[in-house]
N, C-alpha and C. Protein backbone atom coordinates (compact mmCIF):
# COMPACT_ATOMS: atom_id res chain seq x y z
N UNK A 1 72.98 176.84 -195.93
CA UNK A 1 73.09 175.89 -194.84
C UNK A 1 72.19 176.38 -193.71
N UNK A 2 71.45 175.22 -193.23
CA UNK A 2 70.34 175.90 -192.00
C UNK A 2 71.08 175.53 -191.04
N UNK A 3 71.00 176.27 -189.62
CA UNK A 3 71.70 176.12 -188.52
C UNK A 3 70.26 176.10 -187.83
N UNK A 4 70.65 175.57 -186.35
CA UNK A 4 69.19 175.24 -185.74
C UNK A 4 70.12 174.84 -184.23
N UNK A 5 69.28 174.70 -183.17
CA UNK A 5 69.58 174.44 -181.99
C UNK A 5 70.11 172.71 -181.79
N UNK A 6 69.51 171.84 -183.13
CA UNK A 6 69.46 170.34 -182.55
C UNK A 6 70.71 169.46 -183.00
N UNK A 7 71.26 169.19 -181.79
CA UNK A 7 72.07 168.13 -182.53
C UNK A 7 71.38 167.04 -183.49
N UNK A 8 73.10 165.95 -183.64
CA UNK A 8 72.45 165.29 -185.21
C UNK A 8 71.69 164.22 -184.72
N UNK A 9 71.68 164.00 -183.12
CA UNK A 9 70.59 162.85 -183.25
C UNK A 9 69.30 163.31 -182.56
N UNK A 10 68.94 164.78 -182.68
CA UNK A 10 67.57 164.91 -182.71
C UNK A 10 67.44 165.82 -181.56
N UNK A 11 68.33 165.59 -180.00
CA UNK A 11 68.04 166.66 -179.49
C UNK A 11 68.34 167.78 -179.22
N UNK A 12 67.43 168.77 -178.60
CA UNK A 12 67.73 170.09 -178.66
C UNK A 12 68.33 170.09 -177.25
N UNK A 13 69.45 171.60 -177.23
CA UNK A 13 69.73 171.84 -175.88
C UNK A 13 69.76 173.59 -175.74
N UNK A 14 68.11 174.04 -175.81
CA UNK A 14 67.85 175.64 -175.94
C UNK A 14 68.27 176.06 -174.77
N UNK A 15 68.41 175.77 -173.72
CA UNK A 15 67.80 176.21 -172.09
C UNK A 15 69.22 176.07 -171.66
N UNK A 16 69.36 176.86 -170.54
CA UNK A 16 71.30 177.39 -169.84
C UNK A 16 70.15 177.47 -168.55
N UNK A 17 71.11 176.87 -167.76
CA UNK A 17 70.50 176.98 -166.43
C UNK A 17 71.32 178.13 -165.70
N UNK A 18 70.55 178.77 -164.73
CA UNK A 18 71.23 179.34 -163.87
C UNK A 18 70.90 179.47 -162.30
N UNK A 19 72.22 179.23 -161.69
CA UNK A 19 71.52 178.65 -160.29
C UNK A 19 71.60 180.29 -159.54
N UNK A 20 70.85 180.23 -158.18
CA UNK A 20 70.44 181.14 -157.74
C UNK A 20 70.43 180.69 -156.26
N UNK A 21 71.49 181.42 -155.25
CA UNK A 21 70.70 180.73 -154.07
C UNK A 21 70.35 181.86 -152.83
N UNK A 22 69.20 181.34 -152.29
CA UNK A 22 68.39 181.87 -151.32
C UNK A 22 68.32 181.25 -149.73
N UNK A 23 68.27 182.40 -149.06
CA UNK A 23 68.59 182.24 -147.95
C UNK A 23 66.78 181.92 -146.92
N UNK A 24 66.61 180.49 -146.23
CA UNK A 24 65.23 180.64 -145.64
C UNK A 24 65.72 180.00 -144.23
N UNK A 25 65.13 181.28 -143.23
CA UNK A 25 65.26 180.71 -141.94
C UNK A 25 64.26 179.72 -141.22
N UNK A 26 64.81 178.57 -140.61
CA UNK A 26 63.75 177.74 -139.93
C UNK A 26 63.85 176.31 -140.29
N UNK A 27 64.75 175.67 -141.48
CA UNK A 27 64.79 174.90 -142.09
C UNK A 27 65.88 174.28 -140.97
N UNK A 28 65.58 173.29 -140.20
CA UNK A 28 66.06 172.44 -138.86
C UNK A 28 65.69 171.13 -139.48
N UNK A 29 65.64 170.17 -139.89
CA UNK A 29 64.78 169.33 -140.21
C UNK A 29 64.57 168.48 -141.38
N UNK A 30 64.30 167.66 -141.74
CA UNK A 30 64.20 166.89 -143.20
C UNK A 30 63.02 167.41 -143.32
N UNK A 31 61.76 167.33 -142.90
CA UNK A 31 60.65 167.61 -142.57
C UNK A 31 60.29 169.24 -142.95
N UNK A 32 60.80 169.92 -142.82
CA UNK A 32 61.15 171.58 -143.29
C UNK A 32 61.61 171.58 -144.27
N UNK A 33 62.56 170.66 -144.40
CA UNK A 33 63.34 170.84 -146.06
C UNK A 33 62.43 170.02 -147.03
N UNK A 34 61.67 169.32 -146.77
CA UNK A 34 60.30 168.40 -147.68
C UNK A 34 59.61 169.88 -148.29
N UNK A 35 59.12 170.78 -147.39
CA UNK A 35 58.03 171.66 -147.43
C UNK A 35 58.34 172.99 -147.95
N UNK A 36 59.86 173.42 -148.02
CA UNK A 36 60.32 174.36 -148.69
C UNK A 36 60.29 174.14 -149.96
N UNK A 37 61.02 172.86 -150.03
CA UNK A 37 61.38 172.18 -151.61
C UNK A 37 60.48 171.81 -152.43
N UNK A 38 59.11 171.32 -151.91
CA UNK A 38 57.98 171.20 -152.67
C UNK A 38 57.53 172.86 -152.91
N UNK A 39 57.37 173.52 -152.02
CA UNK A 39 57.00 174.57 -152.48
C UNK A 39 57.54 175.49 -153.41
N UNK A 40 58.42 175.56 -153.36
CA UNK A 40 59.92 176.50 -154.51
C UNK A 40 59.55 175.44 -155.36
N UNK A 41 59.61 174.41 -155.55
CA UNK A 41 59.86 173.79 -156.42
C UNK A 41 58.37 173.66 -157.40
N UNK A 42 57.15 173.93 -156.85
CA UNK A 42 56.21 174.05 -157.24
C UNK A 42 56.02 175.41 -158.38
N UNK A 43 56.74 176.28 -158.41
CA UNK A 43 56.94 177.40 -159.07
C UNK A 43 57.11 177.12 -161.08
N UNK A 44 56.65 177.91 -161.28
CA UNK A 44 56.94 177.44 -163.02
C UNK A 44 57.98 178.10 -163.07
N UNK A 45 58.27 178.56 -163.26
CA UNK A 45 59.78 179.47 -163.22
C UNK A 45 61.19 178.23 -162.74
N UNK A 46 61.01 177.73 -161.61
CA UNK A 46 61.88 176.65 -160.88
C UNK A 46 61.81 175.19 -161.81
N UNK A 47 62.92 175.41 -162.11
CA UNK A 47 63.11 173.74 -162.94
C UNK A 47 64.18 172.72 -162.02
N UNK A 48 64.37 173.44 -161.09
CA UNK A 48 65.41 172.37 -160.06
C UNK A 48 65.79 173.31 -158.41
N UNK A 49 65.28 172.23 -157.22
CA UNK A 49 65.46 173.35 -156.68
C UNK A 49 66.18 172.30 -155.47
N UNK A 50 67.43 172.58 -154.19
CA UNK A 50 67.84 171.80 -153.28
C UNK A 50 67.47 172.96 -151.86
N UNK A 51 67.31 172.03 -151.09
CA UNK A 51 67.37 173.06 -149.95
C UNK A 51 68.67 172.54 -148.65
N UNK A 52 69.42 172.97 -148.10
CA UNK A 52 70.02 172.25 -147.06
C UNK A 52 69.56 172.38 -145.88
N UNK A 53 69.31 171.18 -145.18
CA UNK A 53 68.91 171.19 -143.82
C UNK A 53 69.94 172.14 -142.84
N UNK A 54 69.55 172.85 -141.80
CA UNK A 54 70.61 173.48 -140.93
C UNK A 54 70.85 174.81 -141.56
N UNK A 55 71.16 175.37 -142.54
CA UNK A 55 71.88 176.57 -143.08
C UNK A 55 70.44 177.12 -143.59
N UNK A 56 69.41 176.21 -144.56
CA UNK A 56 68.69 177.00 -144.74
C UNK A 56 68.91 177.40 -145.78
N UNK A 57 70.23 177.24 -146.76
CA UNK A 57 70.59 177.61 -148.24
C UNK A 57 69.59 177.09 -149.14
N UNK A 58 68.78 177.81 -150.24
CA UNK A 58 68.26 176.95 -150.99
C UNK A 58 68.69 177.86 -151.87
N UNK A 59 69.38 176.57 -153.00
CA UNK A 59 69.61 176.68 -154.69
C UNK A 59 68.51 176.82 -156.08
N UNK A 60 68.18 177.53 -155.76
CA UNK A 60 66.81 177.26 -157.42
C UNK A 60 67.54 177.78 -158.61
N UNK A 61 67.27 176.50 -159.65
CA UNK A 61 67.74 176.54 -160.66
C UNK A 61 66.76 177.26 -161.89
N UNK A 62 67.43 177.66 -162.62
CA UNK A 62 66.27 178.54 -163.57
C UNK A 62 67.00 178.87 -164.98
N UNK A 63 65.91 178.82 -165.61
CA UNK A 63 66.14 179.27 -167.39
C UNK A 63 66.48 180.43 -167.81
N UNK A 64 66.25 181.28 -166.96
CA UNK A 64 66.29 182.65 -167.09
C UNK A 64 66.98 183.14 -165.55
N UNK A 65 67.90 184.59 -166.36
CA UNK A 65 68.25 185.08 -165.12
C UNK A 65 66.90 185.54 -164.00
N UNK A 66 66.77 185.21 -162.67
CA UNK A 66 65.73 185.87 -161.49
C UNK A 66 65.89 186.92 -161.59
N UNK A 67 64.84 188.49 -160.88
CA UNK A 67 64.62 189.37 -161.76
C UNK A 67 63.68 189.51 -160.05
N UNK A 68 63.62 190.40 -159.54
CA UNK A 68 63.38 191.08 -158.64
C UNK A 68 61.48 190.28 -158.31
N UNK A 69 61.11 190.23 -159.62
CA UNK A 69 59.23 189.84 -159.46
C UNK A 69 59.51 188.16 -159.22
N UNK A 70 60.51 187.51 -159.95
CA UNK A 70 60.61 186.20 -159.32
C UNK A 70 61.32 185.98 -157.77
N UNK A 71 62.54 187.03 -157.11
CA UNK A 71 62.65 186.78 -155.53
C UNK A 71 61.33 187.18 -154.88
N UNK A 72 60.38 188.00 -155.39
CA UNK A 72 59.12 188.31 -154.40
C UNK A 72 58.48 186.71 -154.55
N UNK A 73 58.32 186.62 -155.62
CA UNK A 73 57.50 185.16 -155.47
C UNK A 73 57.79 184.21 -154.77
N UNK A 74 58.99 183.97 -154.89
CA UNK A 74 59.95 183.20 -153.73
C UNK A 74 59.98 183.32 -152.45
N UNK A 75 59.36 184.74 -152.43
CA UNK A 75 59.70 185.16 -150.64
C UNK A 75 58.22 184.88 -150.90
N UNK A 76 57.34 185.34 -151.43
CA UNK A 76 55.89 184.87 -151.18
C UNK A 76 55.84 183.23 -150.51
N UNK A 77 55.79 182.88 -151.44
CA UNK A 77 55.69 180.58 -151.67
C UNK A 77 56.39 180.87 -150.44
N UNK A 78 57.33 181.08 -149.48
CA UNK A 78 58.24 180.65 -148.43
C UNK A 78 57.65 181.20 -147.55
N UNK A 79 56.93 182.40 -147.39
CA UNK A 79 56.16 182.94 -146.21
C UNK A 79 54.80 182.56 -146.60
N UNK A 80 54.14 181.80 -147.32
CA UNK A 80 52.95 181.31 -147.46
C UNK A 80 53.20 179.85 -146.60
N UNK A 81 54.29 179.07 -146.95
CA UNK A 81 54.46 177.70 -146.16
C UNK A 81 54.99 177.39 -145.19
N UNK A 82 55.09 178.81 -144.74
CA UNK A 82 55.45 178.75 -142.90
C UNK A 82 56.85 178.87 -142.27
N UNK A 83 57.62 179.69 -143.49
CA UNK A 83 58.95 179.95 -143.07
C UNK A 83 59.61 181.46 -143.46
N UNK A 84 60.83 181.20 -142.92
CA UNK A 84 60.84 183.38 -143.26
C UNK A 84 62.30 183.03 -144.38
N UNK A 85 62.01 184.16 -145.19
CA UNK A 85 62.50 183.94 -146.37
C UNK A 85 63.36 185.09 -146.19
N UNK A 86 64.65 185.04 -146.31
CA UNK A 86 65.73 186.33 -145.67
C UNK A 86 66.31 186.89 -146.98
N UNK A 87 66.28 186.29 -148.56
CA UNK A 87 66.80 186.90 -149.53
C UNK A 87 67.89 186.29 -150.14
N UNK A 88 68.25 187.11 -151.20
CA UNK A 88 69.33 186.10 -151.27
C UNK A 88 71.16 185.71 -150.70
N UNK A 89 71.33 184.80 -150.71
CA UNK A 89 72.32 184.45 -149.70
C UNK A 89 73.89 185.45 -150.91
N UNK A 90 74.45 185.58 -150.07
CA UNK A 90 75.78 185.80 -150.64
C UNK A 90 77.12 185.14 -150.31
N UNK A 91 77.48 184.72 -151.74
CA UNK A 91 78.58 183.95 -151.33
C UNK A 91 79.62 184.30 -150.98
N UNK A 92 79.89 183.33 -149.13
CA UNK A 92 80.91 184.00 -148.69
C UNK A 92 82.36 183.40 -148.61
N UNK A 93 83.32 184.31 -148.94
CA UNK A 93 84.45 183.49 -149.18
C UNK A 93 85.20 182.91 -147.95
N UNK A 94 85.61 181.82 -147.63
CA UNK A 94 85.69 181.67 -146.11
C UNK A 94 86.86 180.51 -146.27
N UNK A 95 87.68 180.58 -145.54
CA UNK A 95 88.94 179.73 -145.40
C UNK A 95 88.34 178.41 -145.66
N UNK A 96 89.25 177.11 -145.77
CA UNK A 96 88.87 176.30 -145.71
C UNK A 96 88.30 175.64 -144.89
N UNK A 97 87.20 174.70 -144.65
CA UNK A 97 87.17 173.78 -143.26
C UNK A 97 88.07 173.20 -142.94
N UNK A 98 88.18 172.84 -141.64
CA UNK A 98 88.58 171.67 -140.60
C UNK A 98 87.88 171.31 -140.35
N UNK A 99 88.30 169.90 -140.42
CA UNK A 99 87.93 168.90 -139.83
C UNK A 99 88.50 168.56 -138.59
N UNK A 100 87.94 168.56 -137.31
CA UNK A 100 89.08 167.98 -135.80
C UNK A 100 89.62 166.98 -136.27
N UNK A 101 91.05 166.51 -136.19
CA UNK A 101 91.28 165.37 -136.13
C UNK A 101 91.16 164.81 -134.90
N UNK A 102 91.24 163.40 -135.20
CA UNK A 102 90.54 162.58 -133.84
C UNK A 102 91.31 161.40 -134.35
N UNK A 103 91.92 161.51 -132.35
CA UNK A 103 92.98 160.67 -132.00
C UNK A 103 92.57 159.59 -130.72
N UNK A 104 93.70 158.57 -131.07
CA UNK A 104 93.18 157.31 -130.00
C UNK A 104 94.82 157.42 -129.62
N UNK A 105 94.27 157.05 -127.83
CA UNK A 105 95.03 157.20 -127.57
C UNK A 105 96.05 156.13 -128.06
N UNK A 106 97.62 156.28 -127.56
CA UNK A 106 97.62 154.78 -128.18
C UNK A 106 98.07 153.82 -127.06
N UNK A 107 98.53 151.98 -127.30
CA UNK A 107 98.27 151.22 -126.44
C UNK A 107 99.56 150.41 -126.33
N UNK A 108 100.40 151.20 -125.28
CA UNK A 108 101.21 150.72 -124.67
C UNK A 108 101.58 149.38 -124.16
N UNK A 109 102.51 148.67 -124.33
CA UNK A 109 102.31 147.11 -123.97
C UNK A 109 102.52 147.58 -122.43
N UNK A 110 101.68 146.03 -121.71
CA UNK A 110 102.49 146.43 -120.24
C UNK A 110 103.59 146.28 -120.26
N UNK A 111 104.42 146.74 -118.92
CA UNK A 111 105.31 146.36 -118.32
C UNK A 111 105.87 145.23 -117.81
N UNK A 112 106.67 145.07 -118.22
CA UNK A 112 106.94 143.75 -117.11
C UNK A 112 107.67 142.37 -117.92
């Protein structure tokens, strides 16, 4: 019996992604996050990459575990396109959010 990667209707599923995320300061902006994301994302190595506006988190997705010569490249591409590239982020465990709740006052009938 041959065993093989492909299911029975033909496709293959060789590739396990693994996400990775990196920390880039300066990213304020849709406009910043256009220019990070094209750039990371321009990488052969990068098969999927998000950046968040404000935090500066960017996720790159990859086939292979990253490996010390792919964060240099990363910090390269990010200090080549005009932003500072701080490494990678660590996830921090942090209570839940709040949200304020937000109240009206409420509306008393008159008097009378």
């Amino acid at each position: 019996m041959s065993h093989n990667c492909c299911t029975s209707d033909g496709s293959c599923h060789t590739s396990t992604e693994i996400k990775t995320i990196y920390k880039v300061d300066g990213v304020g902006s849709a406009h910043c996050q256009g220019i990070v994301a094209k750039a990371v994302g321009g990488l052969d190595e990068i098969t999927a990459v998000d950046v968040e506006i404000g935090t500066g988190l960017v996720t790159v997705t990859t086939a292979t575990a990253p490996d010390e010569a792919l964060d240099a490249l990363i910090a390269k591409t990010v200090d080549e396109a005009g932003y500072d590239f701080a490494g990678r982020a660590t996830p921090a465990r942090s209570p839940a959010r709040r949200c304020p709740v937000l109240t009206r006052p409420s509306r008393s009938a008159p008097a009378g």
